[in-house]
PDB file of N, CA and C in Angstrom:
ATOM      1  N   UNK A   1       0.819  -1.201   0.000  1.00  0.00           N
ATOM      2  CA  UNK A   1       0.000   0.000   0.000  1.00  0.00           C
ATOM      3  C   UNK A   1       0.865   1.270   0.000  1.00  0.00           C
ATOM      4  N   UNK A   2       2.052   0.938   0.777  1.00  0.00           N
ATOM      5  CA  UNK A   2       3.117   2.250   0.539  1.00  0.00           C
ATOM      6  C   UNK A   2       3.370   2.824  -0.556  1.00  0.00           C
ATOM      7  N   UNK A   3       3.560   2.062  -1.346  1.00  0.00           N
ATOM      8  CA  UNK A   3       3.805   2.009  -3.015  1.00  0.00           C
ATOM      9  C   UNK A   3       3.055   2.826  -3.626  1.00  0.00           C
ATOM     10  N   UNK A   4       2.029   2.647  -3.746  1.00  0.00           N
ATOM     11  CA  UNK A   4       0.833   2.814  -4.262  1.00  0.00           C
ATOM     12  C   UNK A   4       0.944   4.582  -3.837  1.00  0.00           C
ATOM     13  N   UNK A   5       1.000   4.718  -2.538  1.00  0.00           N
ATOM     14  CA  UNK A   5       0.713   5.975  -2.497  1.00  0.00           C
ATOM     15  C   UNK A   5       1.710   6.922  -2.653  1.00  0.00           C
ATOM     16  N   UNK A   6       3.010   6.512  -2.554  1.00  0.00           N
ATOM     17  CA  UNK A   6       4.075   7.597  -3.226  1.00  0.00           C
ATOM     18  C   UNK A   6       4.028   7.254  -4.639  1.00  0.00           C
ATOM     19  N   UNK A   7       3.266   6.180  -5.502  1.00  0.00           N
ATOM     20  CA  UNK A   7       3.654   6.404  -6.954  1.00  0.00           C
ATOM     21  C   UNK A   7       2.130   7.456  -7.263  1.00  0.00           C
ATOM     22  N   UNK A   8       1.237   7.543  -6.141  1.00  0.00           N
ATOM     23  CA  UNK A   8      -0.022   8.978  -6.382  1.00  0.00           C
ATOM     24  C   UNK A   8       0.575  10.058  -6.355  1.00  0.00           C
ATOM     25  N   UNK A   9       0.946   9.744  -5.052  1.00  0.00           N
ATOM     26  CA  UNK A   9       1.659  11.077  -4.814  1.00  0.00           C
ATOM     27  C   UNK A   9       2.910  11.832  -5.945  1.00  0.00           C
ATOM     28  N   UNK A  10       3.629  10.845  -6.066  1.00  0.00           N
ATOM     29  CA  UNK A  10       4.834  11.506  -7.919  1.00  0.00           C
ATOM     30  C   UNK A  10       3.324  12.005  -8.358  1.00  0.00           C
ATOM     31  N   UNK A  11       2.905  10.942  -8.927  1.00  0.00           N
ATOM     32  CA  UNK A  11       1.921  11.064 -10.112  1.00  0.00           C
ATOM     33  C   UNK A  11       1.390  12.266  -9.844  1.00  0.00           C
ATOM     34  N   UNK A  12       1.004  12.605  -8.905  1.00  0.00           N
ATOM     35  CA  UNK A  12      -0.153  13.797  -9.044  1.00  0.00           C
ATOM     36  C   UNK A  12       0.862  15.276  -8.834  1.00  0.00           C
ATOM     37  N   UNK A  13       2.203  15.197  -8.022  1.00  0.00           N
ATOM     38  CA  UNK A  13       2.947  16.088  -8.737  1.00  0.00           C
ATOM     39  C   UNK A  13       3.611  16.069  -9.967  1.00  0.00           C
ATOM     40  N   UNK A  14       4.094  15.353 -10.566  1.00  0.00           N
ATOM     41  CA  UNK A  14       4.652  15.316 -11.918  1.00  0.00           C
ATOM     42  C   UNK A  14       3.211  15.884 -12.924  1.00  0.00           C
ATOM     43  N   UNK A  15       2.020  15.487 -13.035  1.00  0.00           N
ATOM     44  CA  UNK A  15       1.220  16.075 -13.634  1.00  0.00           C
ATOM     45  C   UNK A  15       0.850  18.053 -13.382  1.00  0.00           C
ATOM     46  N   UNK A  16       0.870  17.954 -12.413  1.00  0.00           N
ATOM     47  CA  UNK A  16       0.556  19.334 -11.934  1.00  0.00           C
ATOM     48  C   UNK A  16       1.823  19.926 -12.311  1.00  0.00           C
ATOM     49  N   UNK A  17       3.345  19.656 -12.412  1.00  0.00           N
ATOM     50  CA  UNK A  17       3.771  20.186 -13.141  1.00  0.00           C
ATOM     51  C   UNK A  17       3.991  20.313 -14.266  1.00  0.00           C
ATOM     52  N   UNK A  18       3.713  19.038 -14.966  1.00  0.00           N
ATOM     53  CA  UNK A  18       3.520  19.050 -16.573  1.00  0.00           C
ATOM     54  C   UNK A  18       2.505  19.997 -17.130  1.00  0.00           C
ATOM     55  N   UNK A  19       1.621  20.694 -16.469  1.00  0.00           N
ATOM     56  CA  UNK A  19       0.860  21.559 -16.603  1.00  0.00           C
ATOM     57  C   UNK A  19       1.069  22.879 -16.456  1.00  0.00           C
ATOM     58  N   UNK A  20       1.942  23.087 -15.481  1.00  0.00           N
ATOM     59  CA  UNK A  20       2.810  24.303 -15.587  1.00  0.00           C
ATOM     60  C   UNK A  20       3.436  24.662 -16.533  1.00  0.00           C
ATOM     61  N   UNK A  21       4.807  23.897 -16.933  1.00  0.00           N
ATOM     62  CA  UNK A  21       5.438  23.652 -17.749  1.00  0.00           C
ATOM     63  C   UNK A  21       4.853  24.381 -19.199  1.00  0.00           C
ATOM     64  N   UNK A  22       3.600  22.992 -18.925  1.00  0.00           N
ATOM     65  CA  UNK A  22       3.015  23.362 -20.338  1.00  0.00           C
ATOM     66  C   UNK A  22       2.646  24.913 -20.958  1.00  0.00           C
ATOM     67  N   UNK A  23       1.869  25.359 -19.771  1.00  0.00           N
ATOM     68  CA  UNK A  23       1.177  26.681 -19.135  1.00  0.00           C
ATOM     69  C   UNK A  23       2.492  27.589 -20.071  1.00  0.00           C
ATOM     70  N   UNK A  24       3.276  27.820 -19.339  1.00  0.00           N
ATOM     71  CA  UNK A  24       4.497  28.667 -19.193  1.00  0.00           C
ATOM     72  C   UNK A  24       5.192  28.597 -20.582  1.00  0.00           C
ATOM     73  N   UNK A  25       5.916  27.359 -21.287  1.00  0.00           N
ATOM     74  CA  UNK A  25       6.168  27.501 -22.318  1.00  0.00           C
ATOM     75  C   UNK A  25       5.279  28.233 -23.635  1.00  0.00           C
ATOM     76  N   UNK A  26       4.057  27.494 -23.398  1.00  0.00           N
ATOM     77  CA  UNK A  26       2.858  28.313 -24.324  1.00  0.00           C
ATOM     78  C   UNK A  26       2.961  29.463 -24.699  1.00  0.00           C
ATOM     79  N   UNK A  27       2.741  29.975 -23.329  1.00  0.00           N
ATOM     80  CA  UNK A  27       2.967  31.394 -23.153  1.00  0.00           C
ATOM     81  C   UNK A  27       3.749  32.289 -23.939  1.00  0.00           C
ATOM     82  N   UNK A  28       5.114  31.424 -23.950  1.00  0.00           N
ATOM     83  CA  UNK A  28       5.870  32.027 -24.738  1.00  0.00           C
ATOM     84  C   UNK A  28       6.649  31.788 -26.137  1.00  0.00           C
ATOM     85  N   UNK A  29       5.929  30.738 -26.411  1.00  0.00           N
ATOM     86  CA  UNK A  29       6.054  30.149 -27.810  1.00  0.00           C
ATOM     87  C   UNK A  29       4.776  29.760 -28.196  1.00  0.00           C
ATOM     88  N   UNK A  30       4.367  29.924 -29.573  1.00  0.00           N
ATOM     89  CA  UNK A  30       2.739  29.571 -30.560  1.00  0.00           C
ATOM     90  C   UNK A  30       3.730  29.416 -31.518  1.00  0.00           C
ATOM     91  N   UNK A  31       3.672  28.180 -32.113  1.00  0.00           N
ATOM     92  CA  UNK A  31       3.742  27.692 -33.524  1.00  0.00           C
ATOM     93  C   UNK A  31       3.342  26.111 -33.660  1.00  0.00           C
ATOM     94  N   UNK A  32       3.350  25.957 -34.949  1.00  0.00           N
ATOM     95  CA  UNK A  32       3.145  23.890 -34.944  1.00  0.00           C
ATOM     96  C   UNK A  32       3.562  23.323 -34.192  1.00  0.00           C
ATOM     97  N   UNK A  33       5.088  23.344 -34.355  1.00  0.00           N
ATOM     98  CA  UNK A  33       5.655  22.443 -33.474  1.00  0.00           C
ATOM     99  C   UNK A  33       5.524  22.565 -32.353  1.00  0.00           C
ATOM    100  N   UNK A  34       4.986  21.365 -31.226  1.00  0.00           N
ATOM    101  CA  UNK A  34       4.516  20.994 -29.909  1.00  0.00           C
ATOM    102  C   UNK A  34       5.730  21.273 -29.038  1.00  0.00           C
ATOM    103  N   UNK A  35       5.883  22.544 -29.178  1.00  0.00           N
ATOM    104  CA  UNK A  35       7.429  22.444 -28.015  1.00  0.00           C
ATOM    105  C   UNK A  35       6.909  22.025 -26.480  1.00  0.00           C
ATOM    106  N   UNK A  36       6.034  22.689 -26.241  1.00  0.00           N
ATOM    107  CA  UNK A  36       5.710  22.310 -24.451  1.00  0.00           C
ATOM    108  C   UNK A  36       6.144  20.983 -24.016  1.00  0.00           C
ATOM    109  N   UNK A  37       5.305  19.853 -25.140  1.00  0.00           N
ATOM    110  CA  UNK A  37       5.485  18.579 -24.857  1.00  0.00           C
ATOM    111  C   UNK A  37       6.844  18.166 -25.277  1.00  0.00           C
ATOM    112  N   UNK A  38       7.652  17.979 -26.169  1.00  0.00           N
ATOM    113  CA  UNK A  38       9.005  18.192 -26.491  1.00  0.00           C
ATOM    114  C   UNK A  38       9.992  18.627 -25.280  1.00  0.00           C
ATOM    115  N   UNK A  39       9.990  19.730 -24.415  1.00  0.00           N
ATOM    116  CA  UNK A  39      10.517  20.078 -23.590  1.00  0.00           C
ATOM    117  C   UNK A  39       9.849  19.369 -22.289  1.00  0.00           C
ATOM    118  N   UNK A  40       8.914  18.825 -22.324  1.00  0.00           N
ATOM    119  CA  UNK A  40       8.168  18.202 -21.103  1.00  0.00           C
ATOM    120  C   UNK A  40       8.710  16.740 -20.617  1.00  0.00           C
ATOM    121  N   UNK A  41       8.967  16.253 -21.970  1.00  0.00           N
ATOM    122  CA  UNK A  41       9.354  14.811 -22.105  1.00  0.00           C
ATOM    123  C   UNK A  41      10.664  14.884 -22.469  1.00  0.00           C
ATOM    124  N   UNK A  42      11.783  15.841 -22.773  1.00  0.00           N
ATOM    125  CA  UNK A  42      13.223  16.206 -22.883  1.00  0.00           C
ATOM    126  C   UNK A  42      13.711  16.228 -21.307  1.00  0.00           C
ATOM    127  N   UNK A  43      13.145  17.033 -20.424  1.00  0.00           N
ATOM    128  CA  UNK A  43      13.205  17.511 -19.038  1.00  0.00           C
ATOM    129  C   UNK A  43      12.737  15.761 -18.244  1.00  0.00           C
ATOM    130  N   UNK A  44      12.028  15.326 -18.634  1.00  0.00           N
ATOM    131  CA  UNK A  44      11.218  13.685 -17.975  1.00  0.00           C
ATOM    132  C   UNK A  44      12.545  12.677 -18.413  1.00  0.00           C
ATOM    133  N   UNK A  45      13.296  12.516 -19.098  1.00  0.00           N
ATOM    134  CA  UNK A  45      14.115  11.784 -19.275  1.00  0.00           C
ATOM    135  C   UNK A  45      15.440  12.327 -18.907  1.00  0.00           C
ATOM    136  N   UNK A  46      15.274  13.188 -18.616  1.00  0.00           N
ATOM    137  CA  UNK A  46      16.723  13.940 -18.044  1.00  0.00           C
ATOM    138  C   UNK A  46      16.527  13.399 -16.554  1.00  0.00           C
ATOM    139  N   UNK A  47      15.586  13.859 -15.821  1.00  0.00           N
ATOM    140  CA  UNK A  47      15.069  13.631 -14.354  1.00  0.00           C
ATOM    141  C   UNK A  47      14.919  11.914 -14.295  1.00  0.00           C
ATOM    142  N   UNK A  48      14.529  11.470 -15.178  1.00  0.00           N
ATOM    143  CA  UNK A  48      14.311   9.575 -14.800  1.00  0.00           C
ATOM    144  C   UNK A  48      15.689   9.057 -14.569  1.00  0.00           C
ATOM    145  N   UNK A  49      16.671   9.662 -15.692  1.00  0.00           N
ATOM    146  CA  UNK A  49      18.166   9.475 -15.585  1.00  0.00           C
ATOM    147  C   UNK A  49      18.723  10.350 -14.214  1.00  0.00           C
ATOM    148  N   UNK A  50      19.048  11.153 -13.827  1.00  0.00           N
ATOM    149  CA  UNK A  50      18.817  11.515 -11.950  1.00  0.00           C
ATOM    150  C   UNK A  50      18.363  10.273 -11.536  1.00  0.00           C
ATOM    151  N   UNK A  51      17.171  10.148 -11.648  1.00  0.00           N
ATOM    152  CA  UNK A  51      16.388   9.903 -10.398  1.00  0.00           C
ATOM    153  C   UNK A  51      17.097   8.024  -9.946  1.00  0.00           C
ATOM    154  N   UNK A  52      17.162   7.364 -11.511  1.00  0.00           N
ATOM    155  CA  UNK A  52      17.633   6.382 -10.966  1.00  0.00           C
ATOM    156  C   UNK A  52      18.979   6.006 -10.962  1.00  0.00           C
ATOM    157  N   UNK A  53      19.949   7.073 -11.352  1.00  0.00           N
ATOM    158  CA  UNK A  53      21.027   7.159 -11.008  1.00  0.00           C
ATOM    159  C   UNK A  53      21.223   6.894  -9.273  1.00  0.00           C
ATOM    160  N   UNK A  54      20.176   7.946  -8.469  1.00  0.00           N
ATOM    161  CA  UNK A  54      20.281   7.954  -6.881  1.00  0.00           C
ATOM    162  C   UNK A  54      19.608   7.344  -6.601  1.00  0.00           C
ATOM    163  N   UNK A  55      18.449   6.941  -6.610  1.00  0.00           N
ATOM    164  CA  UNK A  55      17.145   6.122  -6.096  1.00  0.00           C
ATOM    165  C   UNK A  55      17.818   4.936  -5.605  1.00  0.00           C
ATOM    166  N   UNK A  56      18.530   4.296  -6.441  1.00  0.00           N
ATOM    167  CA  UNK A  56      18.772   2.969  -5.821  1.00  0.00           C
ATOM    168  C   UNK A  56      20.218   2.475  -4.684  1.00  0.00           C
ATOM    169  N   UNK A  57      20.830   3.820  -5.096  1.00  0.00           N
ATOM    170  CA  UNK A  57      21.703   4.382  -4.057  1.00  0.00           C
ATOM    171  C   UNK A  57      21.315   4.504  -2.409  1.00  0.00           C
ATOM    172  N   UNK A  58      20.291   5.383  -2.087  1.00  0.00           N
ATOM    173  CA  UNK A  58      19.550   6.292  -1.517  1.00  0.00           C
ATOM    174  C   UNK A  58      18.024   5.445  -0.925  1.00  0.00           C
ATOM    175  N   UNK A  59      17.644   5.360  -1.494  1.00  0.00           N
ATOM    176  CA  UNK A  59      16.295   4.612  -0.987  1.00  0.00           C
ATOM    177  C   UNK A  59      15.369   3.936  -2.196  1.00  0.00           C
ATOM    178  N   UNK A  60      15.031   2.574  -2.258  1.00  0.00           N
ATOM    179  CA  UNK A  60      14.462   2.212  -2.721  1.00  0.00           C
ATOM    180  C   UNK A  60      13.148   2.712  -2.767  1.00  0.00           C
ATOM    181  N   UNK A  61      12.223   3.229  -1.861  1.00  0.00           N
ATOM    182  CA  UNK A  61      11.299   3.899  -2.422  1.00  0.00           C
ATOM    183  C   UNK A  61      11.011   4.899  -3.019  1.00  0.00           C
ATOM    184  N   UNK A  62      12.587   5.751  -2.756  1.00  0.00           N
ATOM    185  CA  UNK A  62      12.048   7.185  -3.809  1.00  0.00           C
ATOM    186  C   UNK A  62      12.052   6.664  -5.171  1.00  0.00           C
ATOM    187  N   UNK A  63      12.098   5.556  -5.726  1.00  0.00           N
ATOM    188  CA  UNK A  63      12.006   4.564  -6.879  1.00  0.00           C
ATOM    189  C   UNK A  63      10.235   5.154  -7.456  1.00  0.00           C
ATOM    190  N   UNK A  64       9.764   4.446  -6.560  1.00  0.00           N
ATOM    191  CA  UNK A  64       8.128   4.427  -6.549  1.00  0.00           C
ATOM    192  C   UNK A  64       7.593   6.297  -6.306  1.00  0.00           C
ATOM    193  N   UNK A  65       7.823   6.626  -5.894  1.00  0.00           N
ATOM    194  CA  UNK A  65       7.806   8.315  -5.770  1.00  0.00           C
ATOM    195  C   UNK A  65       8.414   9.181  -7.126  1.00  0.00           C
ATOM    196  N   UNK A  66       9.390   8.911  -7.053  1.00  0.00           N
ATOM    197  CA  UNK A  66      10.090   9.864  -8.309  1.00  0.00           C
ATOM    198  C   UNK A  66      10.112   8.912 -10.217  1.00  0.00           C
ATOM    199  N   UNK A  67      10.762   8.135  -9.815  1.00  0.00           N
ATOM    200  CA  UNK A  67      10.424   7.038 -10.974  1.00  0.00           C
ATOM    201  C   UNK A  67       9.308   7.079 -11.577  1.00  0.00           C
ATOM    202  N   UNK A  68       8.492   6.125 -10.869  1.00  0.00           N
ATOM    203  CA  UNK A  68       7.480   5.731 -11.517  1.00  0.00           C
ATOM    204  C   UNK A  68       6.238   6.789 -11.324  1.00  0.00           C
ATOM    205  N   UNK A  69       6.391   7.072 -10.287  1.00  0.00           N
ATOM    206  CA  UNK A  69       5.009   8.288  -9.801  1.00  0.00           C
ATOM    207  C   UNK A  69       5.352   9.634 -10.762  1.00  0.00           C
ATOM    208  N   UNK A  70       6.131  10.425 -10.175  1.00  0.00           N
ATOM    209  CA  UNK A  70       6.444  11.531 -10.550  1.00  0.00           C
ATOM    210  C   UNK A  70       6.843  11.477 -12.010  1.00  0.00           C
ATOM    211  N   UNK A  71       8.329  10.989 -12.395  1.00  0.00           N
ATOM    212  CA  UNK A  71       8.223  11.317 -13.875  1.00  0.00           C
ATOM    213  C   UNK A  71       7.182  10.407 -14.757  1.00  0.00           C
ATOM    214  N   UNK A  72       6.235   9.487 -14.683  1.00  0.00           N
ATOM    215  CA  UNK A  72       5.461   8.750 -14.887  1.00  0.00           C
ATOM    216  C   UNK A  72       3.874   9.847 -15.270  1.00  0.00           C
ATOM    217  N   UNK A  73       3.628  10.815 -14.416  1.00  0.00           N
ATOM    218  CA  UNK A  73       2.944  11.629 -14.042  1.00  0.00           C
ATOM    219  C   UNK A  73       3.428  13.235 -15.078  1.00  0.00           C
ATOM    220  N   UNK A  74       4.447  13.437 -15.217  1.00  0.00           N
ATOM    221  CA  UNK A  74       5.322  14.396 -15.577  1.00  0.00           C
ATOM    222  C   UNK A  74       5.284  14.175 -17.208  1.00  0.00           C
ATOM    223  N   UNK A  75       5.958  13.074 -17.475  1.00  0.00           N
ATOM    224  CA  UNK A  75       6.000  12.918 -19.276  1.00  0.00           C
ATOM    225  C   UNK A  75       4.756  12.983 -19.784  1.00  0.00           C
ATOM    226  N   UNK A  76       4.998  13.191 -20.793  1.00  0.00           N
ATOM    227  CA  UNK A  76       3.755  12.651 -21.710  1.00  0.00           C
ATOM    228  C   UNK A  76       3.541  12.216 -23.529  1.00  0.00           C
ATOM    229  N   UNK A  77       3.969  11.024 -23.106  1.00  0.00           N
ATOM    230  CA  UNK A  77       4.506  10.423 -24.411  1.00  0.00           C
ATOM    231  C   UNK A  77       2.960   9.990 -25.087  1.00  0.00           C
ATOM    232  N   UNK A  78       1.936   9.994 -24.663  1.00  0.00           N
ATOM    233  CA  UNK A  78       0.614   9.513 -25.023  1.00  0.00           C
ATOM    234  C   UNK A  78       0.265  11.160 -25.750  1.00  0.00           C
ATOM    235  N   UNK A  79       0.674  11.895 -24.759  1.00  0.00           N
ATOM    236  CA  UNK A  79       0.603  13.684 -26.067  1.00  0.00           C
ATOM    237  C   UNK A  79       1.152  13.706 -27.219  1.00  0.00           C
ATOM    238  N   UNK A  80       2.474  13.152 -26.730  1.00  0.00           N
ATOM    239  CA  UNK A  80       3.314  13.274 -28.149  1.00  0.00           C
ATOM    240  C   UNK A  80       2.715  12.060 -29.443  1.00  0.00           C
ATOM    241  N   UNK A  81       2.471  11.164 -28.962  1.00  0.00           N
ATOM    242  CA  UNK A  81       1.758  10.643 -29.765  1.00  0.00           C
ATOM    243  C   UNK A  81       0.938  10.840 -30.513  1.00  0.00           C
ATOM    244  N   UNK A  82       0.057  11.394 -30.042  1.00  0.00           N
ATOM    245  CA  UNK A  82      -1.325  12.177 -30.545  1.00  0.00           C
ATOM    246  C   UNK A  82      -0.819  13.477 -31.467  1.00  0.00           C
ATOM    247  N   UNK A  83      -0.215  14.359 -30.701  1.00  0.00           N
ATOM    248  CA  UNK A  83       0.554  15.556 -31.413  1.00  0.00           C
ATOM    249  C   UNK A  83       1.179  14.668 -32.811  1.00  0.00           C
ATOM    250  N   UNK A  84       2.419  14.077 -32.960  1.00  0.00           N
ATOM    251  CA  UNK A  84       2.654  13.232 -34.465  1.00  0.00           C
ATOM    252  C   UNK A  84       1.070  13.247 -34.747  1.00  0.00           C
ATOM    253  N   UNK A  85       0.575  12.240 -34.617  1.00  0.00           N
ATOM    254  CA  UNK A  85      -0.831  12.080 -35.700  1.00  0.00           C
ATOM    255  C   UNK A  85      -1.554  13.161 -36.482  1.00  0.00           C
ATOM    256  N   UNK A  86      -1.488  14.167 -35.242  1.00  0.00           N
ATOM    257  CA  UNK A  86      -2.183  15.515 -35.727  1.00  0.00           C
ATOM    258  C   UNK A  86      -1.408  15.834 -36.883  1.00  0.00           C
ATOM    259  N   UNK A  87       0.160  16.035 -36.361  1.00  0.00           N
ATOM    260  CA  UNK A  87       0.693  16.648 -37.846  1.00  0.00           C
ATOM    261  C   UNK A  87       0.804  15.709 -39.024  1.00  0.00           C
ATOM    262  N   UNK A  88       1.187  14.379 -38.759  1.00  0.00           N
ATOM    263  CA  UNK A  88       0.919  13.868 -40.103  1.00  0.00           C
ATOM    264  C   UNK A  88      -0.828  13.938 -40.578  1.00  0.00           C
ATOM    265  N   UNK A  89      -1.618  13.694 -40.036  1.00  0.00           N
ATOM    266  CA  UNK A  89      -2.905  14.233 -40.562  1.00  0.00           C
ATOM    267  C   UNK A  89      -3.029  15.817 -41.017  1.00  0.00           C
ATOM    268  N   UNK A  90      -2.741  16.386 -40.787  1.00  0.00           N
ATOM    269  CA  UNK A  90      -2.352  17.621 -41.128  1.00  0.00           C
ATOM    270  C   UNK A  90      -1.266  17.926 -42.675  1.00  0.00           C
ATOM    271  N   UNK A  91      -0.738  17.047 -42.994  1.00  0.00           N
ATOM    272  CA  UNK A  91      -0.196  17.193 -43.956  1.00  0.00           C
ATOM    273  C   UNK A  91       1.871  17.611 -43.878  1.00  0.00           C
ATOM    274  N   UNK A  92       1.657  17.499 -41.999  1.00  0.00           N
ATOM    275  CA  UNK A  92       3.307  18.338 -41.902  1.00  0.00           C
ATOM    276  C   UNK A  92       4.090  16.863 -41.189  1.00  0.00           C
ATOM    277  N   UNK A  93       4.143  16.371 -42.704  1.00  0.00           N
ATOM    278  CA  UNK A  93       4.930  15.187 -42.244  1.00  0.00           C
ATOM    279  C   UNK A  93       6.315  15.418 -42.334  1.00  0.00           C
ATOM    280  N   UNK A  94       7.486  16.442 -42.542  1.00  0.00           N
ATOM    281  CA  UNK A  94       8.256  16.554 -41.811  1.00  0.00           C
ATOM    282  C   UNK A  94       8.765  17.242 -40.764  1.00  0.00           C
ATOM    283  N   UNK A  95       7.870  18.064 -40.249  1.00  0.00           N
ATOM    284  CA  UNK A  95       7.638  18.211 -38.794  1.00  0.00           C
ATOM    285  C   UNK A  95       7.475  17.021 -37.954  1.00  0.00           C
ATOM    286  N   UNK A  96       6.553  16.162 -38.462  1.00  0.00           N
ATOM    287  CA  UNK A  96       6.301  15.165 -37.669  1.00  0.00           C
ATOM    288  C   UNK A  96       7.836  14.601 -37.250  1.00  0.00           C
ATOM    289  N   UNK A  97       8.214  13.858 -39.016  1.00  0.00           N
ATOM    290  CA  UNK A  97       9.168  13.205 -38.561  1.00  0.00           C
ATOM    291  C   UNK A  97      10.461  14.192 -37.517  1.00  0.00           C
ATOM    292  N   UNK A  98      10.843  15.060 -37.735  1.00  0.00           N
ATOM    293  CA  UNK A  98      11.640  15.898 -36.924  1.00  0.00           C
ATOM    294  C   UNK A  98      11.396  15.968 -35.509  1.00  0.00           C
ATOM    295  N   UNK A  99      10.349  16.055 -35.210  1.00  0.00           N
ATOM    296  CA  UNK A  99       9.999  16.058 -33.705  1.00  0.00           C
ATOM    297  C   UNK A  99       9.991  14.451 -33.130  1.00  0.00           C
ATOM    298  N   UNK A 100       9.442  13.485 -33.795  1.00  0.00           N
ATOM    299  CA  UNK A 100       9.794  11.875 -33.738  1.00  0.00           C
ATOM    300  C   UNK A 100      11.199  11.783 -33.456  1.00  0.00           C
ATOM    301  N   UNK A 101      12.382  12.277 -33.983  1.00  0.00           N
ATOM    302  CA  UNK A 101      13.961  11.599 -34.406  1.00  0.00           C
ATOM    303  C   UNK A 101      14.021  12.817 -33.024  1.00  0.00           C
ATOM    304  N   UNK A 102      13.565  13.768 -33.202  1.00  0.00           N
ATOM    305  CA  UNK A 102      14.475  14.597 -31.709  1.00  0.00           C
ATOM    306  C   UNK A 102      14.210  14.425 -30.285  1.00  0.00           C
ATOM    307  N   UNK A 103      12.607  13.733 -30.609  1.00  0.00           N
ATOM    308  CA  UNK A 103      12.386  13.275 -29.066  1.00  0.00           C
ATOM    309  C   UNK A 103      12.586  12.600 -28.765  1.00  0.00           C
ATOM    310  N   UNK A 104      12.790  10.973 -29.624  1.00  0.00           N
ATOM    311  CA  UNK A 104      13.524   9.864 -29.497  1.00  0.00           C
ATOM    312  C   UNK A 104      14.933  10.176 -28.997  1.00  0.00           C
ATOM    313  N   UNK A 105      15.754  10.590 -29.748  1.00  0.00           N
ATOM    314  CA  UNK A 105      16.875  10.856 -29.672  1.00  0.00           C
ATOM    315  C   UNK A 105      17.755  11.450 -28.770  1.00  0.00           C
ATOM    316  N   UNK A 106      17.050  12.541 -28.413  1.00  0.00           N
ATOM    317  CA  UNK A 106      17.249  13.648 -27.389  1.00  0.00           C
ATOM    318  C   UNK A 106      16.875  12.922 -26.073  1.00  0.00           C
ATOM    319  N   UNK A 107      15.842  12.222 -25.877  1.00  0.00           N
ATOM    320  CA  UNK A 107      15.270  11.431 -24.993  1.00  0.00           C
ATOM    321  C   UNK A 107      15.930  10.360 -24.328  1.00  0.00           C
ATOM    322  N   UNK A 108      16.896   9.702 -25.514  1.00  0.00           N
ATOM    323  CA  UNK A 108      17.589   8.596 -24.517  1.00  0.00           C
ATOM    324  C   UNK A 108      18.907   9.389 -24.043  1.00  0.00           C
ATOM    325  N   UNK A 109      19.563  10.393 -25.033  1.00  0.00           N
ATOM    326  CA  UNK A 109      20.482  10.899 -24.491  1.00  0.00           C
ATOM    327  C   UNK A 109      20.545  11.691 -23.462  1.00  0.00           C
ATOM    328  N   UNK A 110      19.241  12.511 -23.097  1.00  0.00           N
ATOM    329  CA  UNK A 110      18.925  12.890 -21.720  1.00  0.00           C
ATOM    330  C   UNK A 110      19.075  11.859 -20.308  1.00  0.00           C
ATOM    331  N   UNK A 111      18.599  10.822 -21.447  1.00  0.00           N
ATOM    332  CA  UNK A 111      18.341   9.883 -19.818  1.00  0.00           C
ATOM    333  C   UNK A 111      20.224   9.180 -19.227  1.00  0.00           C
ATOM    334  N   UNK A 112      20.571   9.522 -20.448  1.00  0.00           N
ATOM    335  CA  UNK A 112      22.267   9.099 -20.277  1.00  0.00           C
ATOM    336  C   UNK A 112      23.137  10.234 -19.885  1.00  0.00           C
ATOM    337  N   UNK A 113      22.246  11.550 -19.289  1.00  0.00           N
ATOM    338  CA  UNK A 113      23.030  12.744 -19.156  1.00  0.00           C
ATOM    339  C   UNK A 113      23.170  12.686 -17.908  1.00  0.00           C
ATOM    340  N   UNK A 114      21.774  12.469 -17.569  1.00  0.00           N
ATOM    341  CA  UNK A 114      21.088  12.134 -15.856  1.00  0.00           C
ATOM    342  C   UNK A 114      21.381  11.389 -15.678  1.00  0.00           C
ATOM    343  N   UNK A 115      22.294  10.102 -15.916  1.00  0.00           N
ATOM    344  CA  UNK A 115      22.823   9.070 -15.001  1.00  0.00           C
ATOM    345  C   UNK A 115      24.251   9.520 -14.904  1.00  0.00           C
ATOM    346  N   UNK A 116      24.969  10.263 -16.281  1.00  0.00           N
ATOM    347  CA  UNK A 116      25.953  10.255 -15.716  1.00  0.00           C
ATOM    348  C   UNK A 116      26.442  11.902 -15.220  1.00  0.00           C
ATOM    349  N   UNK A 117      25.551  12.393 -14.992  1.00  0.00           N
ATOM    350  CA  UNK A 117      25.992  13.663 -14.235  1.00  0.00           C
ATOM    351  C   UNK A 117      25.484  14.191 -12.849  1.00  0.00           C
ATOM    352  N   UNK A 118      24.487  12.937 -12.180  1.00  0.00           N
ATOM    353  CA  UNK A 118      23.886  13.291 -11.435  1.00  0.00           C
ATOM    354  C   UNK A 118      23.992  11.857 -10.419  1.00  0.00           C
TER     355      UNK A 118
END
């Protein structure tokens, strides 16, 4: 039951800030490309790489808290998903693909930044 409630607890902060995030970038960027989510899920794989760099160092449950709750709660790869579709339905299939190869890409190398710099 412990589990359960620090992976709510991430979860329901990592969302509330993915919403910020979102909020805030908006704000200051309008164009096609989905930067909010791009930078949402750039920043989520940077932090997963942290998190389990120390987590297993440190305490096995901030595993279930930060891991799985929080950046779990935080990314949002089910947006980005949807976002691609839009633009290839849309006709901006190399946007699409560009944002596909940079979030992939950018994404694992984040998560290899956060293990080894943190």
């Amino acid at each position: 039951m412990q589990k359960i409630l620090l992976i709510a607890l991430g979860g329901a902060l990592g969302s509330v800030l993915r919403y910020l995030t979102s909020l805030f970038v908006s704000h200051y960027f309008s164009g096609k490309f989905p930067l909010a989510t791009f930078i949402i899920n750039f920043l989520g794989c940077f932090l997963i790489g942290i998190f389990l760099h120390y987590t297993f160092r440190v305490d096995e449950k901030l595993k279930y808290l930060l891991v799985i709750g929080f950046c779990g709660g935080f990314t949002t790869f089910s947006t980005f998903a949807n976002e691609n579709l839009q633009l290839l339905q849309s006709g901006n299939y190399f946007l699409a693909l560009v944002y596909m190869l940079l979030s992939v890409i950018l994404g694992v190398v984040a998560v290899w930044l956060g293990m080894i710099f943190f």
